[in-house]
C-alpha atoms as a PDB file:
ATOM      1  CA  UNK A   1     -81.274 -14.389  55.341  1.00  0.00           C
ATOM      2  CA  UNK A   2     -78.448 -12.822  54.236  1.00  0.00           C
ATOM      3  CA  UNK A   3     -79.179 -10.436  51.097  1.00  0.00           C
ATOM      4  CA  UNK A   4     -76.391  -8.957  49.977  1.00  0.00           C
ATOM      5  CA  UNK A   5     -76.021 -11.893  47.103  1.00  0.00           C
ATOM      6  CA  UNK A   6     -78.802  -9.605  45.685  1.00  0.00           C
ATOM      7  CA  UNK A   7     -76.574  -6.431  44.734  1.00  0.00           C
ATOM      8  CA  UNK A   8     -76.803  -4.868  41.319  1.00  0.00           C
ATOM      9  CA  UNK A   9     -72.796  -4.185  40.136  1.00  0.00           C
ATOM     10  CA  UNK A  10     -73.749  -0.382  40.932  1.00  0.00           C
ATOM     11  CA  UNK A  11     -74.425  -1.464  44.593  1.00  0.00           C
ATOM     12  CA  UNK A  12     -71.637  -4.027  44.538  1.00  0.00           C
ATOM     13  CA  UNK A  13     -69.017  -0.948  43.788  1.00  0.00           C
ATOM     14  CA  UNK A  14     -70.939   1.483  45.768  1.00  0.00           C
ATOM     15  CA  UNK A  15     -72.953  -0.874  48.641  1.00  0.00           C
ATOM     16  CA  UNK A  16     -75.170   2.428  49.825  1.00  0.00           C
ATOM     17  CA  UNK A  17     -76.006   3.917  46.493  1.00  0.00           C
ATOM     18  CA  UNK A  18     -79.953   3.430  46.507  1.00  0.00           C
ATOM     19  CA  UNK A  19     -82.322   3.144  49.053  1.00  0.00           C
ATOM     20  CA  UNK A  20     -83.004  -0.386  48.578  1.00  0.00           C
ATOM     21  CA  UNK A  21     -79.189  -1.039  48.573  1.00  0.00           C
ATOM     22  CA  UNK A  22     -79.010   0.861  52.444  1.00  0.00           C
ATOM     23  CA  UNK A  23     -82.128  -1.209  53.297  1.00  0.00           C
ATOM     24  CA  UNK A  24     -80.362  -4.473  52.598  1.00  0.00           C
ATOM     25  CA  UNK A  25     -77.452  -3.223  54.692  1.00  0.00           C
ATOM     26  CA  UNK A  26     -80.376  -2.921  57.631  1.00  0.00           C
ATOM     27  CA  UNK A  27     -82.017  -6.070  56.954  1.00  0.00           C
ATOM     28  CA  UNK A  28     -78.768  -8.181  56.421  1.00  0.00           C
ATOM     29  CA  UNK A  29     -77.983  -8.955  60.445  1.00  0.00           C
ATOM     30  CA  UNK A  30     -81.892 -10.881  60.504  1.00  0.00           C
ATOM     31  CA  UNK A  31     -84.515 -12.281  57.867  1.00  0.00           C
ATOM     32  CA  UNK A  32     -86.778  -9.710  55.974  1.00  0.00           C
ATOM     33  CA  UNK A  33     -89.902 -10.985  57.857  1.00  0.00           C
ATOM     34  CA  UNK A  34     -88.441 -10.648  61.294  1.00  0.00           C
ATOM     35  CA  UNK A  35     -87.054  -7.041  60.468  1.00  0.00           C
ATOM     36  CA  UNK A  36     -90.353  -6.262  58.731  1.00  0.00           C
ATOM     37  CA  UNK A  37     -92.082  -6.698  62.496  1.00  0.00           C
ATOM     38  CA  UNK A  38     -89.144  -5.023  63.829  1.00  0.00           C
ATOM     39  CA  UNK A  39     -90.015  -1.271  61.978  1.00  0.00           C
ATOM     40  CA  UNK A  40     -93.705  -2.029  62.317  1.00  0.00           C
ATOM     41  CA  UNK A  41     -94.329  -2.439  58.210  1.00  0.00           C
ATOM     42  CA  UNK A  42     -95.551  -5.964  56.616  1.00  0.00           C
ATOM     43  CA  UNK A  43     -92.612  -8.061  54.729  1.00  0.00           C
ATOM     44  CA  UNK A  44     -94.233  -7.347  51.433  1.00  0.00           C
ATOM     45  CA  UNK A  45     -93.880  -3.569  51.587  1.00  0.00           C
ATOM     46  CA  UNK A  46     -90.302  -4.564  53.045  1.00  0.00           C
ATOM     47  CA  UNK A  47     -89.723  -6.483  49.454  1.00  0.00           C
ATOM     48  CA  UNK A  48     -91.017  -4.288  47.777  1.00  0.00           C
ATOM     49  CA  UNK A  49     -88.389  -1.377  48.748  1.00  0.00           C
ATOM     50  CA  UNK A  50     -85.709  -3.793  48.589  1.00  0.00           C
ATOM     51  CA  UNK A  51     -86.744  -4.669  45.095  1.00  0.00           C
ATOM     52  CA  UNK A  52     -86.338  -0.746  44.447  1.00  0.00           C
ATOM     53  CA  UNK A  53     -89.580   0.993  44.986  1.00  0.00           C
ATOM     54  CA  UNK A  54     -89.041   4.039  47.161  1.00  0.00           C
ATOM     55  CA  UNK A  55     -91.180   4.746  50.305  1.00  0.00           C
ATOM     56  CA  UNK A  56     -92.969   7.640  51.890  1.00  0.00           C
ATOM     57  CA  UNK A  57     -91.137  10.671  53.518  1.00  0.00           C
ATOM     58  CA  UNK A  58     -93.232   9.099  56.781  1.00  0.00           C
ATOM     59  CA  UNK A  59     -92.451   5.150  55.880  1.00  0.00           C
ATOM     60  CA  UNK A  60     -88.661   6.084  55.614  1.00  0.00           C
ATOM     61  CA  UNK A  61     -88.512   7.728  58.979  1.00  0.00           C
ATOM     62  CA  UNK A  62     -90.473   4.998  60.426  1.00  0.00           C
ATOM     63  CA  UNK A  63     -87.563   2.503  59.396  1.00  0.00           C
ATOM     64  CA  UNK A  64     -85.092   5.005  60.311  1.00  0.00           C
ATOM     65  CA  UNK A  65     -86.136   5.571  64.159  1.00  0.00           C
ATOM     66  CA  UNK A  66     -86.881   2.090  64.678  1.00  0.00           C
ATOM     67  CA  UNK A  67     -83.580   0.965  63.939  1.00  0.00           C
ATOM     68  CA  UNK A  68     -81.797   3.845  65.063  1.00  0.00           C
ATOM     69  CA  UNK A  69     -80.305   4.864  61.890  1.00  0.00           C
ATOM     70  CA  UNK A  70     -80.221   8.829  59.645  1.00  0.00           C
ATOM     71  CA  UNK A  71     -83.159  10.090  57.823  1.00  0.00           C
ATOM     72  CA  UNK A  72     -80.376  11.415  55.847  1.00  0.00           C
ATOM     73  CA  UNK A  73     -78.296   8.326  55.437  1.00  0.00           C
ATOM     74  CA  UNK A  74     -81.244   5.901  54.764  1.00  0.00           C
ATOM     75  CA  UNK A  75     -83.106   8.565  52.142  1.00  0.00           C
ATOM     76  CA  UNK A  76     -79.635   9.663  50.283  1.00  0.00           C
ATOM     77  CA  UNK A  77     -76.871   7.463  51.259  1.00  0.00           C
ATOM     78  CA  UNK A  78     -75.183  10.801  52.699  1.00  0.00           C
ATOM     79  CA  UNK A  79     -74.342  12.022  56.305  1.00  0.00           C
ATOM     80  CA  UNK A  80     -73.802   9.355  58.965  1.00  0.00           C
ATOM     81  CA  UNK A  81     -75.052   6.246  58.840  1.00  0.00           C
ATOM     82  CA  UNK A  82     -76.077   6.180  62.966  1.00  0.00           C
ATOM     83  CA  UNK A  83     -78.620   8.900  64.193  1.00  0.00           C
ATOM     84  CA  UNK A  84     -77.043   8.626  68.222  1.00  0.00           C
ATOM     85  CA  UNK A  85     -73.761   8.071  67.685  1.00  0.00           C
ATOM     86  CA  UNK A  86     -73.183  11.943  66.940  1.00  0.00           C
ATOM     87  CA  UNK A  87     -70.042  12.299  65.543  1.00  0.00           C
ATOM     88  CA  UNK A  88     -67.654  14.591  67.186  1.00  0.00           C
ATOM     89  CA  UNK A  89     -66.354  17.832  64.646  1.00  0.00           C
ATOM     90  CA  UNK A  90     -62.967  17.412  65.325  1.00  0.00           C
ATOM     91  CA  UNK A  91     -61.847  21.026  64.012  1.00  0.00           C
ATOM     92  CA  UNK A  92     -64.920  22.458  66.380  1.00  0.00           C
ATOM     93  CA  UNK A  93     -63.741  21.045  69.569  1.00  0.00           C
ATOM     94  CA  UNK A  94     -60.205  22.095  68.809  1.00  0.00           C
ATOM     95  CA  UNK A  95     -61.259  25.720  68.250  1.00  0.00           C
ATOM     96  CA  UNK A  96     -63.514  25.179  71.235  1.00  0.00           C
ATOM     97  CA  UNK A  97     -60.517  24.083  73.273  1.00  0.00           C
ATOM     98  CA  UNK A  98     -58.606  27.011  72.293  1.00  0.00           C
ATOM     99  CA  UNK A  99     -60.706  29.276  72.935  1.00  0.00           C
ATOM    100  CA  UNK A 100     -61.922  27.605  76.326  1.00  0.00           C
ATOM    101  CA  UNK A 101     -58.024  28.116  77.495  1.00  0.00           C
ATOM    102  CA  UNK A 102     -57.684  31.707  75.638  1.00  0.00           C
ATOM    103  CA  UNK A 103     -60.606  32.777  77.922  1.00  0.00           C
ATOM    104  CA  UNK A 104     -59.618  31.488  81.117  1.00  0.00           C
ATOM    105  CA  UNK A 105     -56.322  32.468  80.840  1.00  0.00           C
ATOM    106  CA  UNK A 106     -57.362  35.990  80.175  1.00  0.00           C
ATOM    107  CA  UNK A 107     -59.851  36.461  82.417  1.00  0.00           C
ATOM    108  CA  UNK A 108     -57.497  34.895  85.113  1.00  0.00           C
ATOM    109  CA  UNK A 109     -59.935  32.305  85.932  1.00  0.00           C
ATOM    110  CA  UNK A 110     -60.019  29.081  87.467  1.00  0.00           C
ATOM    111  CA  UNK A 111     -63.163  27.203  86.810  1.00  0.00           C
ATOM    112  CA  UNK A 112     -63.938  23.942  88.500  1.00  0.00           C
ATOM    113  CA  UNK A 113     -64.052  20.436  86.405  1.00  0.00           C
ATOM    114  CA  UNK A 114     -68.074  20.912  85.372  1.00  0.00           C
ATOM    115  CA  UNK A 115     -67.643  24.273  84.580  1.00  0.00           C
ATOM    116  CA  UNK A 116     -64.861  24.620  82.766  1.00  0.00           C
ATOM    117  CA  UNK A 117     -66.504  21.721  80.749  1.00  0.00           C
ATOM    118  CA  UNK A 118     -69.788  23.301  80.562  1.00  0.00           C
ATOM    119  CA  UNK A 119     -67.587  26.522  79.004  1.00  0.00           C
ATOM    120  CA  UNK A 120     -66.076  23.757  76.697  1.00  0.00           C
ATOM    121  CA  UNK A 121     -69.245  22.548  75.060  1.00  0.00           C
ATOM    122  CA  UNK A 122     -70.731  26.068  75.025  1.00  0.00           C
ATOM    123  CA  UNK A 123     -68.041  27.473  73.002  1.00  0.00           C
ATOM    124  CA  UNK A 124     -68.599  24.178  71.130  1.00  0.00           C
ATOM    125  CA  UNK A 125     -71.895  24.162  70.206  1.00  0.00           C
ATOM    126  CA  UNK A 126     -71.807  28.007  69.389  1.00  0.00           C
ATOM    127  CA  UNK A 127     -69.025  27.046  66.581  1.00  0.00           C
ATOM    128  CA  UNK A 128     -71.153  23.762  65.258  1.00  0.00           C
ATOM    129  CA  UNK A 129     -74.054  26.587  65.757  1.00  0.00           C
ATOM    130  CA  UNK A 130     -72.293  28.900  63.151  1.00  0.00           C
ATOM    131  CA  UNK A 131     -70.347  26.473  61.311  1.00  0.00           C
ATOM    132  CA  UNK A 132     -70.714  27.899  57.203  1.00  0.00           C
ATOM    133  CA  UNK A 133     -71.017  25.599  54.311  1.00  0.00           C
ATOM    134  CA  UNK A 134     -67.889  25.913  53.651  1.00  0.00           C
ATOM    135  CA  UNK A 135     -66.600  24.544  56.424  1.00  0.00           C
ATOM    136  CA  UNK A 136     -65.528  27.712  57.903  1.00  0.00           C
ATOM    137  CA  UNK A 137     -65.656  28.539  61.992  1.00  0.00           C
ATOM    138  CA  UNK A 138     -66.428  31.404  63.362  1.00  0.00           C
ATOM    139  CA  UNK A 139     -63.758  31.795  66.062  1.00  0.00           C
ATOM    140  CA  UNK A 140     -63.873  35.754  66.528  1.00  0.00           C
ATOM    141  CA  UNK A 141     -67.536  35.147  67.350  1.00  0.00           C
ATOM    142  CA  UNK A 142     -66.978  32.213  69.422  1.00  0.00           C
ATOM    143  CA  UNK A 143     -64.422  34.158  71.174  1.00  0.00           C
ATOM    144  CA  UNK A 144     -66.624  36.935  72.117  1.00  0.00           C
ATOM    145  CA  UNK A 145     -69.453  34.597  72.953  1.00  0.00           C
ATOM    146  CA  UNK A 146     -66.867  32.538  75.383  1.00  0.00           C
ATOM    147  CA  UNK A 147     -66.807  35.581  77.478  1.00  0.00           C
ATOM    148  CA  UNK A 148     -70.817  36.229  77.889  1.00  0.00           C
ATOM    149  CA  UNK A 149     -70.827  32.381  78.601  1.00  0.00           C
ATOM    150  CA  UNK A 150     -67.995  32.480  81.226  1.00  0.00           C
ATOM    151  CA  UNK A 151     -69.835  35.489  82.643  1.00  0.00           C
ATOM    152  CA  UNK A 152     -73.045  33.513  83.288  1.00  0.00           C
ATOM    153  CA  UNK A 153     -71.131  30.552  84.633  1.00  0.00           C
ATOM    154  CA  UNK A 154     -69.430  32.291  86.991  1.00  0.00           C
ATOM    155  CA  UNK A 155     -72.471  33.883  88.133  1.00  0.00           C
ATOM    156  CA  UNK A 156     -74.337  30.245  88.155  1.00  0.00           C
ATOM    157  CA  UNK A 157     -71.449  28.736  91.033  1.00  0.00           C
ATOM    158  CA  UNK A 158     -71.790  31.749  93.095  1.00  0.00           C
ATOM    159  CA  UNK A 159     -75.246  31.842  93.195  1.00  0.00           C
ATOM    160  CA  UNK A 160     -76.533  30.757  96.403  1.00  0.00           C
ATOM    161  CA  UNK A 161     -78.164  27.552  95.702  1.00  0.00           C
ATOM    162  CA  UNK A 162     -80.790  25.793  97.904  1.00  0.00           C
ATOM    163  CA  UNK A 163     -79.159  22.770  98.606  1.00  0.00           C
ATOM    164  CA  UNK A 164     -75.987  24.483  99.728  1.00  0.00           C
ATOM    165  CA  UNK A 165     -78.168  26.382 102.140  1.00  0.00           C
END
């Protein structure tokens, strides 16, 4: 059952401005009954969102685990749509490149495949860690931070470890 013959004009121009506009967008790809088993709910609380009443803080993330989609997205329309399919902050992994080469060029280092990627997504996550509002990264302190985290690396490979024993 296809519902999106049911769209107000709002939700026509805008197809994720209410909730019950983003739960038609769930429910489109199979029939309210069958999705209604799907998140573990019964079809008439399903009709009744999609006719616009608004569910529970618990309800909502019910619907939103079980078919794998943002808290975020499915309460506001905002954020990503998909909880798992993170989305990669392009300007974060730049800087995190950067930085990543800054560091081993300075420090004259050489770092295997892993670890050079385990540096990467250190530096990374540090920047997405400290990312502002604004938008703004925190380089200088990802910089500084890249060299405690190439410290600890290093000292990780030359550990002795058992199974190289």
């Amino acid at each position: 059952m296809m519902l999106h013959s049911h769209l107000s004009p709002e939700e026509m121009s805008d197809p994720s401005a209410t909730f019950a506009a983003r739960l038609r967008i769930l429910v489109a790809e199979s029939t309210v009954s069958a999705f209604a088993r799907k998140v573990g709910l019964s079809e008439s609380l399903i009709r009744k969102y999609l006719k616009g009443s608004e569910p529970s803080l618990s309800r909502a993330d019910q619907i939103a685990r079980t078919v794998n989609v943002s808290l975020e997205w499915l309460a506001t329309g905002c954020g990503y749509q998909y909880r798992q399919a993170e989305v990669v902050d392009q300007a974060a992994l730049q800087a995190a490149s950067r930085i990543t080469q800054q560091c081993l060029i300075a420090e004259a280092v050489d770092l295997a495949d892993p670890a050079r990627l385990t540096l990467l997504v250190s530096i990374y996550q540090f920047l997405r860690a400290h990312k502002k509002l604004d938008g703004y990264l925190d380089e200088p302190g990802a910089e500084h931070f890249a060299g405690h985290a190439l410290a600890s690396i290093q000292g990780a490979e030359s550990a002795p470890r058992a199974d190289r024993l």
